[in-house]
N, C-alpha and C. Protein backbone atom coordinates (compact mmCIF):
# COMPACT_ATOMS: atom_id res chain seq x y z
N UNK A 1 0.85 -1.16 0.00
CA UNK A 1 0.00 0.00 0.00
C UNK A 1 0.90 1.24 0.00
N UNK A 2 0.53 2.53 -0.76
CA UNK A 2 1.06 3.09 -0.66
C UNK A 2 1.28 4.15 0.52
N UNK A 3 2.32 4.80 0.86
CA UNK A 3 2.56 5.69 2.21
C UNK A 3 1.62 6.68 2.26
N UNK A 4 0.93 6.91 3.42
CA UNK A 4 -0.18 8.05 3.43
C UNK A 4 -1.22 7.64 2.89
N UNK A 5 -1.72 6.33 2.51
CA UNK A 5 -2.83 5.92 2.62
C UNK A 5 -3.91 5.27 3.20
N UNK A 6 -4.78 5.89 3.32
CA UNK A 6 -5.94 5.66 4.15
C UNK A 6 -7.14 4.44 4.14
N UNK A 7 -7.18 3.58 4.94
CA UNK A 7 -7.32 2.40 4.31
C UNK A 7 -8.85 2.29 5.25
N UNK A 8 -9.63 1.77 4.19
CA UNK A 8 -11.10 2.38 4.06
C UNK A 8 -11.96 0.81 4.06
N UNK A 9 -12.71 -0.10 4.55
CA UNK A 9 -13.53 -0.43 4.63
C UNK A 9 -14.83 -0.17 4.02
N UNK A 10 -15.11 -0.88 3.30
CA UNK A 10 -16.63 -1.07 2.20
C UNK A 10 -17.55 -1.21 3.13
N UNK A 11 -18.57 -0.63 2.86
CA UNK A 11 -20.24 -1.31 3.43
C UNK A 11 -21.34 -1.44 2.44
N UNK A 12 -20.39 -1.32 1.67
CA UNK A 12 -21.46 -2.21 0.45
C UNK A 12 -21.06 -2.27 -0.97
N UNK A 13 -21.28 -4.08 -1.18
CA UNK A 13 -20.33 -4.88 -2.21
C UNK A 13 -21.64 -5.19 -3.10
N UNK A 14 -21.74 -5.40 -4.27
CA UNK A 14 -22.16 -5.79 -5.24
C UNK A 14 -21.18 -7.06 -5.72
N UNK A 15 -21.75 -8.01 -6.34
CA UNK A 15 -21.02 -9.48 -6.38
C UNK A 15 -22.03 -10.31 -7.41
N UNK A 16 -21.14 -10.38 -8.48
CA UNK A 16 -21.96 -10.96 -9.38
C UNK A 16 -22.08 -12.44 -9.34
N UNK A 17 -23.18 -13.30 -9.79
CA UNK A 17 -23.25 -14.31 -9.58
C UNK A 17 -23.93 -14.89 -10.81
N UNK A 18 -23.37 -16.18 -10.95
CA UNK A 18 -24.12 -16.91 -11.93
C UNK A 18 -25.61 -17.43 -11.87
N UNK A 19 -25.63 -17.40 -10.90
CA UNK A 19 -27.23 -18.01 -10.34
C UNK A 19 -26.87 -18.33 -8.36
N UNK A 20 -28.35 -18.06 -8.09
CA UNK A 20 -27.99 -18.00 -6.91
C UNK A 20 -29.54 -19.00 -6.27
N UNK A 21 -29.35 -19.28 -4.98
CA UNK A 21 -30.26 -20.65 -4.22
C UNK A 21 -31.09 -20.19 -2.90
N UNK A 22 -31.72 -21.07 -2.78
CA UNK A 22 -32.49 -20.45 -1.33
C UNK A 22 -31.58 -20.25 -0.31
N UNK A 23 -31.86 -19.01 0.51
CA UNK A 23 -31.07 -18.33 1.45
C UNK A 23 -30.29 -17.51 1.03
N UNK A 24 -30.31 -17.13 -0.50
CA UNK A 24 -29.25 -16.43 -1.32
C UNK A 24 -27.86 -16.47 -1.10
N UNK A 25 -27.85 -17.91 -1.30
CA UNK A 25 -26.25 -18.05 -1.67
C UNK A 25 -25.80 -18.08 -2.90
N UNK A 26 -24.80 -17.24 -3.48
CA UNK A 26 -24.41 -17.44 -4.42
C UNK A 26 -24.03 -18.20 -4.80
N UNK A 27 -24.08 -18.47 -6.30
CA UNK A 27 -22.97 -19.53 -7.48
C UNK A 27 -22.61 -19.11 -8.41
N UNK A 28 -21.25 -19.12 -7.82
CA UNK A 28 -19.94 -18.03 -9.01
C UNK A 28 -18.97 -19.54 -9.10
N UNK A 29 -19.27 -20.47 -8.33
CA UNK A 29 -17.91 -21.69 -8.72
C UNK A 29 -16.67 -21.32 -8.05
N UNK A 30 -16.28 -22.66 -7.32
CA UNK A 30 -14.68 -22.24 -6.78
C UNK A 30 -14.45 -21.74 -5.79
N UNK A 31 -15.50 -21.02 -4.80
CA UNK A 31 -15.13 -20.74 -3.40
C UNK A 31 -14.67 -19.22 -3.71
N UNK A 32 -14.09 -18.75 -4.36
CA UNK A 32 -12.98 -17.49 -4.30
C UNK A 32 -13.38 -16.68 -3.48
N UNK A 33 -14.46 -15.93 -4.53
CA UNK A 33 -15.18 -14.70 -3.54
C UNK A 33 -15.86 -15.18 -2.27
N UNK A 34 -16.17 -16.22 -1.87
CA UNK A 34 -16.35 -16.63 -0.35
C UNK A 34 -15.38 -16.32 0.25
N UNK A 35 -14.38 -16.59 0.14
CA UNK A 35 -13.17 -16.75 0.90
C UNK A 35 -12.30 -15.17 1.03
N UNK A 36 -12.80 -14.29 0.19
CA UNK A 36 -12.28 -12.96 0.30
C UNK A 36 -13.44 -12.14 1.00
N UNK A 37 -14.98 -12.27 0.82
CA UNK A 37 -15.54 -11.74 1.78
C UNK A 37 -16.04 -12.27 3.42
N UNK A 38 -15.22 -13.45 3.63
CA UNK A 38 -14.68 -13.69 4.98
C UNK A 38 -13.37 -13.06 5.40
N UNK A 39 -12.49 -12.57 5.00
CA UNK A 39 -11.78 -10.99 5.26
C UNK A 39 -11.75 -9.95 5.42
N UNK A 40 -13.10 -9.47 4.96
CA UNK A 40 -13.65 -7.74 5.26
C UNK A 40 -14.47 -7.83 6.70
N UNK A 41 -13.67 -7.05 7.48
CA UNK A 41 -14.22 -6.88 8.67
C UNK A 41 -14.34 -5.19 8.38
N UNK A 42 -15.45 -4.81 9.17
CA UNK A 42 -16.46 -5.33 9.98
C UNK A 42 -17.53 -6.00 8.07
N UNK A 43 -18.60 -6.73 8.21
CA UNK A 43 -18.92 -7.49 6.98
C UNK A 43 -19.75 -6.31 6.44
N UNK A 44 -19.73 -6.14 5.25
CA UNK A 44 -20.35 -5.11 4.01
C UNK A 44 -21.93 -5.73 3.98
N UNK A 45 -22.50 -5.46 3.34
CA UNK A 45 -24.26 -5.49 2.77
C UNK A 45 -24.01 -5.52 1.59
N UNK A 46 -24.21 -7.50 1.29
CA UNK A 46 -23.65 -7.97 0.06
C UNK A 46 -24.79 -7.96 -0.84
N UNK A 47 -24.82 -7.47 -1.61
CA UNK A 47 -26.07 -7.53 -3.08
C UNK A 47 -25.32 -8.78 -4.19
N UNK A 48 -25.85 -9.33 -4.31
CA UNK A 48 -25.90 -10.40 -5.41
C UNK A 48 -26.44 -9.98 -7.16
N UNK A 49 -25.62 -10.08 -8.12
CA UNK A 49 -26.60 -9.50 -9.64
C UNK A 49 -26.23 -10.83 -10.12
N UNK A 50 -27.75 -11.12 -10.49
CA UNK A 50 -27.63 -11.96 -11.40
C UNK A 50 -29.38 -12.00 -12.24
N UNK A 51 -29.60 -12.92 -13.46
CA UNK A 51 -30.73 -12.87 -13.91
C UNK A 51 -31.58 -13.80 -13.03
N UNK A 52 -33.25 -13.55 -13.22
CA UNK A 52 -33.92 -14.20 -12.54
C UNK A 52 -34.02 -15.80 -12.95
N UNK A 53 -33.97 -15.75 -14.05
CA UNK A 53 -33.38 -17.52 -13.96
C UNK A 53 -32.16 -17.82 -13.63
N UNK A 54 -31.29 -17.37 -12.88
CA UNK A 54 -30.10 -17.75 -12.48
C UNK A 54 -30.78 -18.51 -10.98
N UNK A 55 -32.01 -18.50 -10.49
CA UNK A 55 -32.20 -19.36 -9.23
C UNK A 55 -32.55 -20.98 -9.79
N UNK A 56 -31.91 -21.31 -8.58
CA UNK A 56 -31.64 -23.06 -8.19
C UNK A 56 -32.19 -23.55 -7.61
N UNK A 57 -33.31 -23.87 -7.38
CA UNK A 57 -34.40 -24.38 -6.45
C UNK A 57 -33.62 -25.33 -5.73
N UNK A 58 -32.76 -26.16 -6.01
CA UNK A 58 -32.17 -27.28 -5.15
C UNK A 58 -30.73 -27.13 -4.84
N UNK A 59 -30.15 -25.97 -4.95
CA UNK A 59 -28.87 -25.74 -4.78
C UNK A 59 -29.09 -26.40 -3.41
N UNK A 60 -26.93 -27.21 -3.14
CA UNK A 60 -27.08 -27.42 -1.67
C UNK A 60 -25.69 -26.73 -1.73
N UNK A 61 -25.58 -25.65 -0.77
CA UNK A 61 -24.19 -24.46 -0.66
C UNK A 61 -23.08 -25.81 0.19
N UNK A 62 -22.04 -24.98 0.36
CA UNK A 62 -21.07 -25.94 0.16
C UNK A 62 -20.49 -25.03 1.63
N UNK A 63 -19.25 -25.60 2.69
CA UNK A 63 -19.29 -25.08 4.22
C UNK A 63 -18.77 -23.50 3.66
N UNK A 64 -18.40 -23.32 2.43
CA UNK A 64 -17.49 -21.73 2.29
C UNK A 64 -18.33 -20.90 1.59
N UNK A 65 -19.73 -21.42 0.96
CA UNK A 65 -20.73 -20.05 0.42
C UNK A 65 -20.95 -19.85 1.84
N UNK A 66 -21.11 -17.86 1.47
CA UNK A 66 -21.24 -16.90 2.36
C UNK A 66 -22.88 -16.32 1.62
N UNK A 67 -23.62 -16.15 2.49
CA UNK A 67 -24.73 -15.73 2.27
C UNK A 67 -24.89 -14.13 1.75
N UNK A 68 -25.68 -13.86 0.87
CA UNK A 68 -26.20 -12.63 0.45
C UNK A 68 -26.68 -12.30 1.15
N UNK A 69 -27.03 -10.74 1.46
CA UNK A 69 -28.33 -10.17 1.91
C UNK A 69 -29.45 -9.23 1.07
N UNK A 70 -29.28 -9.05 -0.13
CA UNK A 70 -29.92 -9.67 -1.06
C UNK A 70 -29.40 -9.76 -2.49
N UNK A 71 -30.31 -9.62 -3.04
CA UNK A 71 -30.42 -10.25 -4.40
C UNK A 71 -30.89 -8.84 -5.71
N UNK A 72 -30.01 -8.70 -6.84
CA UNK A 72 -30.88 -7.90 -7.67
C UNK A 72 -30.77 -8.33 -8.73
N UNK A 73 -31.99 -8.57 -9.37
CA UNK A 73 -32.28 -9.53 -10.53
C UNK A 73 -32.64 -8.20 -11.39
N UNK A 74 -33.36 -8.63 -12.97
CA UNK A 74 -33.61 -8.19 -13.87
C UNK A 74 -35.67 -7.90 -13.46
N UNK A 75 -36.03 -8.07 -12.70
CA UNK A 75 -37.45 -7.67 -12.01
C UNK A 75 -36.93 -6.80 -10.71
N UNK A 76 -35.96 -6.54 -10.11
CA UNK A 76 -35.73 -6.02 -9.38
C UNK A 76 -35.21 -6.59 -8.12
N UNK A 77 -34.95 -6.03 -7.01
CA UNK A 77 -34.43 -6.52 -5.53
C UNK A 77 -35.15 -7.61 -5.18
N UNK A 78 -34.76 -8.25 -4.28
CA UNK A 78 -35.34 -9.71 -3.99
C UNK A 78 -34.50 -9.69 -2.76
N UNK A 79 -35.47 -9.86 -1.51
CA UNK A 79 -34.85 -9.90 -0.17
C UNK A 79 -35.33 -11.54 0.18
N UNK A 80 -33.86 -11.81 1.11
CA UNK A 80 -34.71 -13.05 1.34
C UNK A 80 -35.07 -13.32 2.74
N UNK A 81 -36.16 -14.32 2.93
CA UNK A 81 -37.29 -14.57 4.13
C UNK A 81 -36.49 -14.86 5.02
């Protein structure tokens, strides 16, 4: 990082996803972005983009998906229950 810089914390991430499952977990494949937004402390207000057929009625998340809090599709926001 460079000297004299001020190091800033997000509170809110946008995170694209290929399709996403009940409880809004994403599916991007591979864990990655799980594993980097278990590093941002204190945790951001994660939005998920993806299309509305990108949901999985039977997705089963895996121990490293990190949950959305919500969802914005092509009909709009989608919070989940």
């Amino acid at each position: 990082m460079p000297k004299d810089t001020e190091l800033i914390a997000p509170t809110l991430l946008f995170a694209p996803c290929i399709g996403y499952g009940p409880g809004w977990i994403p599916v991007a494949g591979g864990g990655v972005d799980d594993r980097l937004l278990t590093t941002i402390k204190p945790r951001p207000f994660i939005v998920g983009l993806s299309f509305s057929a990108g949901f999985i009625d039977d997705f089963e998340p895996e121990p490293h998906n990190q949950p959305l809090d919500a969802i914005l599709n092509n009909y709009g926001v989608v919070w989940p229950l």
